[in-house]
PDB file of N, CA and C in Angstrom:
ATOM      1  N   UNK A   1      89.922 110.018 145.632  1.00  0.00           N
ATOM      2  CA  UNK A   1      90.317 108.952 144.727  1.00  0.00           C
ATOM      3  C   UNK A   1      89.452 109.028 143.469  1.00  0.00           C
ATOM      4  N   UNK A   2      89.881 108.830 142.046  1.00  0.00           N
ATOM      5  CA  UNK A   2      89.305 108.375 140.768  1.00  0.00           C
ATOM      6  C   UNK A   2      88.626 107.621 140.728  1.00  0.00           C
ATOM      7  N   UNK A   3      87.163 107.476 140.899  1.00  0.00           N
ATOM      8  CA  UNK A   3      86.819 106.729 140.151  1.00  0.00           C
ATOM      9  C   UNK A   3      86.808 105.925 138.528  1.00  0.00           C
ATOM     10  N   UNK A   4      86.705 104.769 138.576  1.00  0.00           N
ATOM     11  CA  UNK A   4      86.500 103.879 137.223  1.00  0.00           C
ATOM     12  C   UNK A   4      86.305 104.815 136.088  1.00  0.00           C
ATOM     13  N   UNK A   5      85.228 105.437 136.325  1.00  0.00           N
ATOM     14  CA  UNK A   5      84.637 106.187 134.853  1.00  0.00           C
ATOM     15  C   UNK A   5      85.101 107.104 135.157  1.00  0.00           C
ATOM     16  N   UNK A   6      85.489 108.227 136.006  1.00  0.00           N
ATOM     17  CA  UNK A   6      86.405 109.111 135.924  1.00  0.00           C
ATOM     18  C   UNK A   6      87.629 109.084 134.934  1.00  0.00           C
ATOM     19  N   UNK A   7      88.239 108.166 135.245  1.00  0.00           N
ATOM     20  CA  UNK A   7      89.433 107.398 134.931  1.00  0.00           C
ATOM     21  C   UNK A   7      89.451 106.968 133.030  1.00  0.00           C
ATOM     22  N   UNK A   8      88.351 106.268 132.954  1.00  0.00           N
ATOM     23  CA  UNK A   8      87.758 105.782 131.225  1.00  0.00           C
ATOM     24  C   UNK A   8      87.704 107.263 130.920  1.00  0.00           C
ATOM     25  N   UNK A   9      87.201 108.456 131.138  1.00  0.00           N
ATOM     26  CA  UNK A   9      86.770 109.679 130.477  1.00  0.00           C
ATOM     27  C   UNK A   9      87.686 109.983 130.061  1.00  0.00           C
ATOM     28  N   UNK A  10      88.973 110.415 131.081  1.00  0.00           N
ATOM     29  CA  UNK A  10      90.332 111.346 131.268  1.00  0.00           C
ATOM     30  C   UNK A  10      91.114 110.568 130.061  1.00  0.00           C
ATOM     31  N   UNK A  11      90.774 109.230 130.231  1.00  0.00           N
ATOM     32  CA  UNK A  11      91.507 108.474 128.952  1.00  0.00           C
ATOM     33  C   UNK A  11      90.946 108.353 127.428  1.00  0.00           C
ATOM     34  N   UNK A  12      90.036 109.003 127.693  1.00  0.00           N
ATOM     35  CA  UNK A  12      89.019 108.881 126.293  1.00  0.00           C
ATOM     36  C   UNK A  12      89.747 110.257 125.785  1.00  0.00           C
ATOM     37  N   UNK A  13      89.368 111.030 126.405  1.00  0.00           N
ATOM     38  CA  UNK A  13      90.045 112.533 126.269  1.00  0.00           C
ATOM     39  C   UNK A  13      91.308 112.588 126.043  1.00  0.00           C
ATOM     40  N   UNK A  14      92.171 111.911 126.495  1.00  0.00           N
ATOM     41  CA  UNK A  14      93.452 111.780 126.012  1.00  0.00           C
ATOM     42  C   UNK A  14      93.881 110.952 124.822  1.00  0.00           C
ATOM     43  N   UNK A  15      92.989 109.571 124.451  1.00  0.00           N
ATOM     44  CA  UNK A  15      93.292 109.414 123.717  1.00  0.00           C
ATOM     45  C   UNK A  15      92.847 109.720 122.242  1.00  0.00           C
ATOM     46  N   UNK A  16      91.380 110.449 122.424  1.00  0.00           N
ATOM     47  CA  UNK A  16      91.018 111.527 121.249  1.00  0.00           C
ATOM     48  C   UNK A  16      92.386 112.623 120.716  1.00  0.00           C
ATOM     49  N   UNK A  17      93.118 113.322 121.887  1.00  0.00           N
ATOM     50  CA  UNK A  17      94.020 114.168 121.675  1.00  0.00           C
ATOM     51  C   UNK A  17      95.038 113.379 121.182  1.00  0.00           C
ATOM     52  N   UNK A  18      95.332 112.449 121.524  1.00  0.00           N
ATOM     53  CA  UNK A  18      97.150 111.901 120.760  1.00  0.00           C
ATOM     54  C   UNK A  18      96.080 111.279 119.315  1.00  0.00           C
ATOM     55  N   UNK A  19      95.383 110.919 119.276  1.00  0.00           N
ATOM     56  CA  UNK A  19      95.092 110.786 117.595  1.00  0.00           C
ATOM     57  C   UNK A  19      95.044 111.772 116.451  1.00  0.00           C
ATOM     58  N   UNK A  20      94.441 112.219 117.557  1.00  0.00           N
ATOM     59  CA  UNK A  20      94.469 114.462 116.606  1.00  0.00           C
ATOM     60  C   UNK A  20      95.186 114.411 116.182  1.00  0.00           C
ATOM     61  N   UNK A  21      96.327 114.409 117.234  1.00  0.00           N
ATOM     62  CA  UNK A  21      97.512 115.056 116.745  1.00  0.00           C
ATOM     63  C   UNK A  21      98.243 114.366 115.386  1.00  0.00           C
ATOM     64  N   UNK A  22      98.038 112.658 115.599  1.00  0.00           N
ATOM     65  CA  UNK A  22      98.905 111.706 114.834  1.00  0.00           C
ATOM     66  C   UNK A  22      98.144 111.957 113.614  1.00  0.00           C
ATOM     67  N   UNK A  23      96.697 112.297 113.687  1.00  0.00           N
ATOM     68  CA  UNK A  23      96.215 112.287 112.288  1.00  0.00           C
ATOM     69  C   UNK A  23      96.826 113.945 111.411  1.00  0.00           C
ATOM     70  N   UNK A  24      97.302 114.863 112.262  1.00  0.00           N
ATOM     71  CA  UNK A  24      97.700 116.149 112.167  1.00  0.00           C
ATOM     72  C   UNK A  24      98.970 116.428 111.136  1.00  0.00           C
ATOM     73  N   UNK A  25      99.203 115.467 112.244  1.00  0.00           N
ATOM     74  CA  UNK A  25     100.734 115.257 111.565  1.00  0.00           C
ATOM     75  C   UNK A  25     101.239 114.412 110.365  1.00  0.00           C
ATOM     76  N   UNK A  26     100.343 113.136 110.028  1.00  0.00           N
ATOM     77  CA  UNK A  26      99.983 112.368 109.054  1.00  0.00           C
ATOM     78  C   UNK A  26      99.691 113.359 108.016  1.00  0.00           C
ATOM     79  N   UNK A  27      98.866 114.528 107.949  1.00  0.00           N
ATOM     80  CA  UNK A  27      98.481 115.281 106.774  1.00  0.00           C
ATOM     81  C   UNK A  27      99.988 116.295 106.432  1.00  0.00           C
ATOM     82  N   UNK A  28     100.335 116.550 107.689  1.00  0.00           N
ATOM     83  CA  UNK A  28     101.748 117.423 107.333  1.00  0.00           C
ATOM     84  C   UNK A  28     102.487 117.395 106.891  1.00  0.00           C
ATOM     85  N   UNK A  29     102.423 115.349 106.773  1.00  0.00           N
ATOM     86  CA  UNK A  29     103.760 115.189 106.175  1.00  0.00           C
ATOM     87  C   UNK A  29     103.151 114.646 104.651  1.00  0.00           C
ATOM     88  N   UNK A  30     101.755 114.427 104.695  1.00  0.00           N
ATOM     89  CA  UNK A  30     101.663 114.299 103.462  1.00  0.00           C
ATOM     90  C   UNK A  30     101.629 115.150 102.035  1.00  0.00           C
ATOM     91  N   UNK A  31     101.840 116.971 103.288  1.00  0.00           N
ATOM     92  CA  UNK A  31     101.572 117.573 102.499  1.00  0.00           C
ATOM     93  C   UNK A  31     102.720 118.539 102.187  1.00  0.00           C
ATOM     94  N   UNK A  32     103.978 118.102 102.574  1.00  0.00           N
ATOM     95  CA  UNK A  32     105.437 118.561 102.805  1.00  0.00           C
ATOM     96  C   UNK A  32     105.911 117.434 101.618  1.00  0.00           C
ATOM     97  N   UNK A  33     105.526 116.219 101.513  1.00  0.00           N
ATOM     98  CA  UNK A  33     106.412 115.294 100.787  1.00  0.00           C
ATOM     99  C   UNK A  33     105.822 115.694  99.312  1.00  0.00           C
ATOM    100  N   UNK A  34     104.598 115.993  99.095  1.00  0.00           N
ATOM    101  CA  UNK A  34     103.973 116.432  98.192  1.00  0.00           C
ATOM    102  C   UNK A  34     104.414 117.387  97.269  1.00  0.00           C
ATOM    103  N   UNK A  35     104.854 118.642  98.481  1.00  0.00           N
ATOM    104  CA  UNK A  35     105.072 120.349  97.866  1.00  0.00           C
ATOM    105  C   UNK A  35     106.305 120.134  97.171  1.00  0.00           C
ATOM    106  N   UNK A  36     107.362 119.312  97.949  1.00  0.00           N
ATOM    107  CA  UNK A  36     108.533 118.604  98.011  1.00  0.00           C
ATOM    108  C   UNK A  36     108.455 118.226  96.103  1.00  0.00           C
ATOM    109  N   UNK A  37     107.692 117.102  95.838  1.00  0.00           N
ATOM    110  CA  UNK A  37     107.795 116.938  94.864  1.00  0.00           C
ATOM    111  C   UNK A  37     108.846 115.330  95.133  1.00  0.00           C
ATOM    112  N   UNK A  38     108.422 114.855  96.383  1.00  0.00           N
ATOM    113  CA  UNK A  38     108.711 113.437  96.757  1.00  0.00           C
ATOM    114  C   UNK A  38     108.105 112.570  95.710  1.00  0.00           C
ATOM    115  N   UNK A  39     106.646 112.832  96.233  1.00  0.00           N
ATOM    116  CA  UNK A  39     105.204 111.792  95.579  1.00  0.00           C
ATOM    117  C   UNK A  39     104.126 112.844  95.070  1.00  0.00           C
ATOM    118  N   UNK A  40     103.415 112.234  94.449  1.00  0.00           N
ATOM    119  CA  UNK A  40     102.447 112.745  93.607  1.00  0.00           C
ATOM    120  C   UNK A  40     101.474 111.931  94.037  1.00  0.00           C
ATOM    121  N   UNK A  41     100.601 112.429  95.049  1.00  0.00           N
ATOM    122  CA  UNK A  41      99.465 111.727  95.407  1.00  0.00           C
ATOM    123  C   UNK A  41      97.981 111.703  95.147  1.00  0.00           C
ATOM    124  N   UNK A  42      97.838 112.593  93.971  1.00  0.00           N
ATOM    125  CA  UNK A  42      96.793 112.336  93.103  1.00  0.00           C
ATOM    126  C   UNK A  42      96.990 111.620  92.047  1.00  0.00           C
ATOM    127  N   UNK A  43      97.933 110.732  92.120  1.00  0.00           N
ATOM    128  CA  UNK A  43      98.155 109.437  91.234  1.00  0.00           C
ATOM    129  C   UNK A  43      97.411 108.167  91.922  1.00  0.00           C
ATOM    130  N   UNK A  44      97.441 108.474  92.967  1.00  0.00           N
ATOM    131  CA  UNK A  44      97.455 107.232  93.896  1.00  0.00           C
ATOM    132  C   UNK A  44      95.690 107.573  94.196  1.00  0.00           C
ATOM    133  N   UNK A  45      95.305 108.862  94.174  1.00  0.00           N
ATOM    134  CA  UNK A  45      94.381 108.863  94.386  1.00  0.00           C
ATOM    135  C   UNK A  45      93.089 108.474  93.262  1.00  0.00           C
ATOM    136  N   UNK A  46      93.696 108.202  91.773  1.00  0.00           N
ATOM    137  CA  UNK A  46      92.956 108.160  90.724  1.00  0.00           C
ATOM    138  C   UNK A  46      93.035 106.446  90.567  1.00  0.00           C
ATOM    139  N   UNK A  47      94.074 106.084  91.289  1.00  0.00           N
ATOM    140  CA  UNK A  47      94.125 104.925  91.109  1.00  0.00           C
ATOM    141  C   UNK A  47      92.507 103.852  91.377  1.00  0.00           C
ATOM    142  N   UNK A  48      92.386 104.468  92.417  1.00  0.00           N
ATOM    143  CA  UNK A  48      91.159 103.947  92.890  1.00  0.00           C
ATOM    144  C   UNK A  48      90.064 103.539  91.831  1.00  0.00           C
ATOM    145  N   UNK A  49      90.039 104.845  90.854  1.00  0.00           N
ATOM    146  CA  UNK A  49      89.051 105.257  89.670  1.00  0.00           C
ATOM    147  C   UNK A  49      89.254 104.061  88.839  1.00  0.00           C
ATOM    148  N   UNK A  50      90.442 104.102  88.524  1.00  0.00           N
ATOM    149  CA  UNK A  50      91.209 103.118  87.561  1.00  0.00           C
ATOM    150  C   UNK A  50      91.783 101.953  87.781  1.00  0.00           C
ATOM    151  N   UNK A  51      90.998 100.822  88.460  1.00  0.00           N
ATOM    152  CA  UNK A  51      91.394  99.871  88.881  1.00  0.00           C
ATOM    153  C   UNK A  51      91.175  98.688  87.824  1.00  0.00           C
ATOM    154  N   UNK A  52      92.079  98.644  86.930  1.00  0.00           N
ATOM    155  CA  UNK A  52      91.845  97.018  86.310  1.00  0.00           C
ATOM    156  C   UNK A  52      93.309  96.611  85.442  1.00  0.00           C
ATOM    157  N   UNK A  53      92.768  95.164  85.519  1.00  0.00           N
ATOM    158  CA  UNK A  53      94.219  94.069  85.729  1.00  0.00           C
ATOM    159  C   UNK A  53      95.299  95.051  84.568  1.00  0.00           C
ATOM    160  N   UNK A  54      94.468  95.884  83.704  1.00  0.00           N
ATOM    161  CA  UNK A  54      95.783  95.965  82.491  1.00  0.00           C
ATOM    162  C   UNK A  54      95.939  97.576  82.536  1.00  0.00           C
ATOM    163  N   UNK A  55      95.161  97.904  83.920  1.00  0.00           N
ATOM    164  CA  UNK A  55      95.979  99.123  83.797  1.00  0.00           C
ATOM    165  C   UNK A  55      97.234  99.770  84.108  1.00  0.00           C
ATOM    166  N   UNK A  56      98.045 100.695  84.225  1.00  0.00           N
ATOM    167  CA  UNK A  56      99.499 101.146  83.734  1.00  0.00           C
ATOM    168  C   UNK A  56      99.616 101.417  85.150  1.00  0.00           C
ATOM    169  N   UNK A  57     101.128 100.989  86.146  1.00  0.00           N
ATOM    170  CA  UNK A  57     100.884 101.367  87.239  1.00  0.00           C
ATOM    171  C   UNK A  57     101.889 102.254  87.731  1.00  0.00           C
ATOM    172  N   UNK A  58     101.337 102.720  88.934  1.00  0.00           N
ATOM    173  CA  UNK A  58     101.346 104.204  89.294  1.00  0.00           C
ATOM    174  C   UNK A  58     102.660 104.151  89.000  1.00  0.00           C
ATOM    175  N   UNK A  59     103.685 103.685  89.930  1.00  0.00           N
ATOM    176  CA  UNK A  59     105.230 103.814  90.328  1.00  0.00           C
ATOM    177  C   UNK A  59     105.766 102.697  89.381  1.00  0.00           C
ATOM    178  N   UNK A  60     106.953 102.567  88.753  1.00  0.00           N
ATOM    179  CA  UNK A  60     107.910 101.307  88.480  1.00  0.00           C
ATOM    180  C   UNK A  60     108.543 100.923  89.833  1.00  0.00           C
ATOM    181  N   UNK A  61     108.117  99.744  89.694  1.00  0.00           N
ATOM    182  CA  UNK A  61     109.106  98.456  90.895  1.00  0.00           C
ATOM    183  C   UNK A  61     110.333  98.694  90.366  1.00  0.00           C
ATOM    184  N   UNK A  62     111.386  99.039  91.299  1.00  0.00           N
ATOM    185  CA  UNK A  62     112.698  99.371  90.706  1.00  0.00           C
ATOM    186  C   UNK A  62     113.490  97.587  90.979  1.00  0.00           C
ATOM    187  N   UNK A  63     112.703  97.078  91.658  1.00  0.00           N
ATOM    188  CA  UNK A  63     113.193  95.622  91.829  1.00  0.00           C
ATOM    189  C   UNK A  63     112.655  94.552  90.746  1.00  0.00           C
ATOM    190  N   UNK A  64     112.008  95.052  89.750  1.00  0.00           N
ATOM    191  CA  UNK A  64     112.020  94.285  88.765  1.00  0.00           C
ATOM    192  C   UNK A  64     112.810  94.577  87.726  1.00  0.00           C
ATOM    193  N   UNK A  65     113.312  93.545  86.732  1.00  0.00           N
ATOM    194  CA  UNK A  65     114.270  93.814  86.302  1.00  0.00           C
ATOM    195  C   UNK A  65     113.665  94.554  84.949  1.00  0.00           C
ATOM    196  N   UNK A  66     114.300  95.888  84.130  1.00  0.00           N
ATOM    197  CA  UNK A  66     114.011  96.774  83.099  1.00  0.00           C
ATOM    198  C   UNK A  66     113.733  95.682  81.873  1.00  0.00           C
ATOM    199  N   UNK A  67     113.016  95.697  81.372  1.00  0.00           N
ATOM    200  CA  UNK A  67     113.262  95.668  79.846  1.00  0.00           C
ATOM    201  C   UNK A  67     113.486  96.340  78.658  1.00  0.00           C
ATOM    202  N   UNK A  68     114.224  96.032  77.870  1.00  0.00           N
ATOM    203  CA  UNK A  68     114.924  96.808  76.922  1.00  0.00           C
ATOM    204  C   UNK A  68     114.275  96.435  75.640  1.00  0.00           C
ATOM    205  N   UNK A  69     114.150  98.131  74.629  1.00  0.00           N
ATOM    206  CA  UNK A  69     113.310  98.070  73.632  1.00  0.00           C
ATOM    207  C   UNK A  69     113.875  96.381  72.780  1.00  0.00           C
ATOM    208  N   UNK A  70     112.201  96.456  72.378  1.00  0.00           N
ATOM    209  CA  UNK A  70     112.266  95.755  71.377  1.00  0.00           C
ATOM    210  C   UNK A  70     111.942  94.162  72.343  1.00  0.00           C
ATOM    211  N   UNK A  71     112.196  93.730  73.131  1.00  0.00           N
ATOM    212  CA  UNK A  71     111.528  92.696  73.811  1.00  0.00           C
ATOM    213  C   UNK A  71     110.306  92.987  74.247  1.00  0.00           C
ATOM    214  N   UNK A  72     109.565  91.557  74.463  1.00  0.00           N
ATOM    215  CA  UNK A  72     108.422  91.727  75.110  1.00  0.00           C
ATOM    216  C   UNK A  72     107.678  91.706  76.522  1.00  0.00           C
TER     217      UNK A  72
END
């Protein structure tokens, strides 16, 4: 029979491995949507740099409504 901490290890170990993987796969796809030419994620990454109220942002909200030249 398993002991307790037997049992905590086998699960530690397993759950180190399914994170691997999820973090694995997290980069794969970040780096497929990328090559892709989905997103541009050194936008997002400068953002950080450039954080203030009046700066220009990354993406347009397509749910806000456009404004057209000449308004403000």
């Amino acid at each position: 029979m398993i002991s307790l901490v037997d049992a905590q290890g086998y699960a530690k170990i397993i759950m180190t491995v399914v994170l691997v993987i999820i973090l694995y796969g997290y980069i794969l796809h970040l780096y497929r949507s990328e090559k892709k030419g989905e997103r541009d994620y050194e936008k997002y990454g400068k953002m950080a740099l450039d954080d203030d109220i009046t700066s220009v942002p990354v993406e347009k909200n397509p749910n806000l409504p456009q404004k057209k030249e000449g308004e403000k």
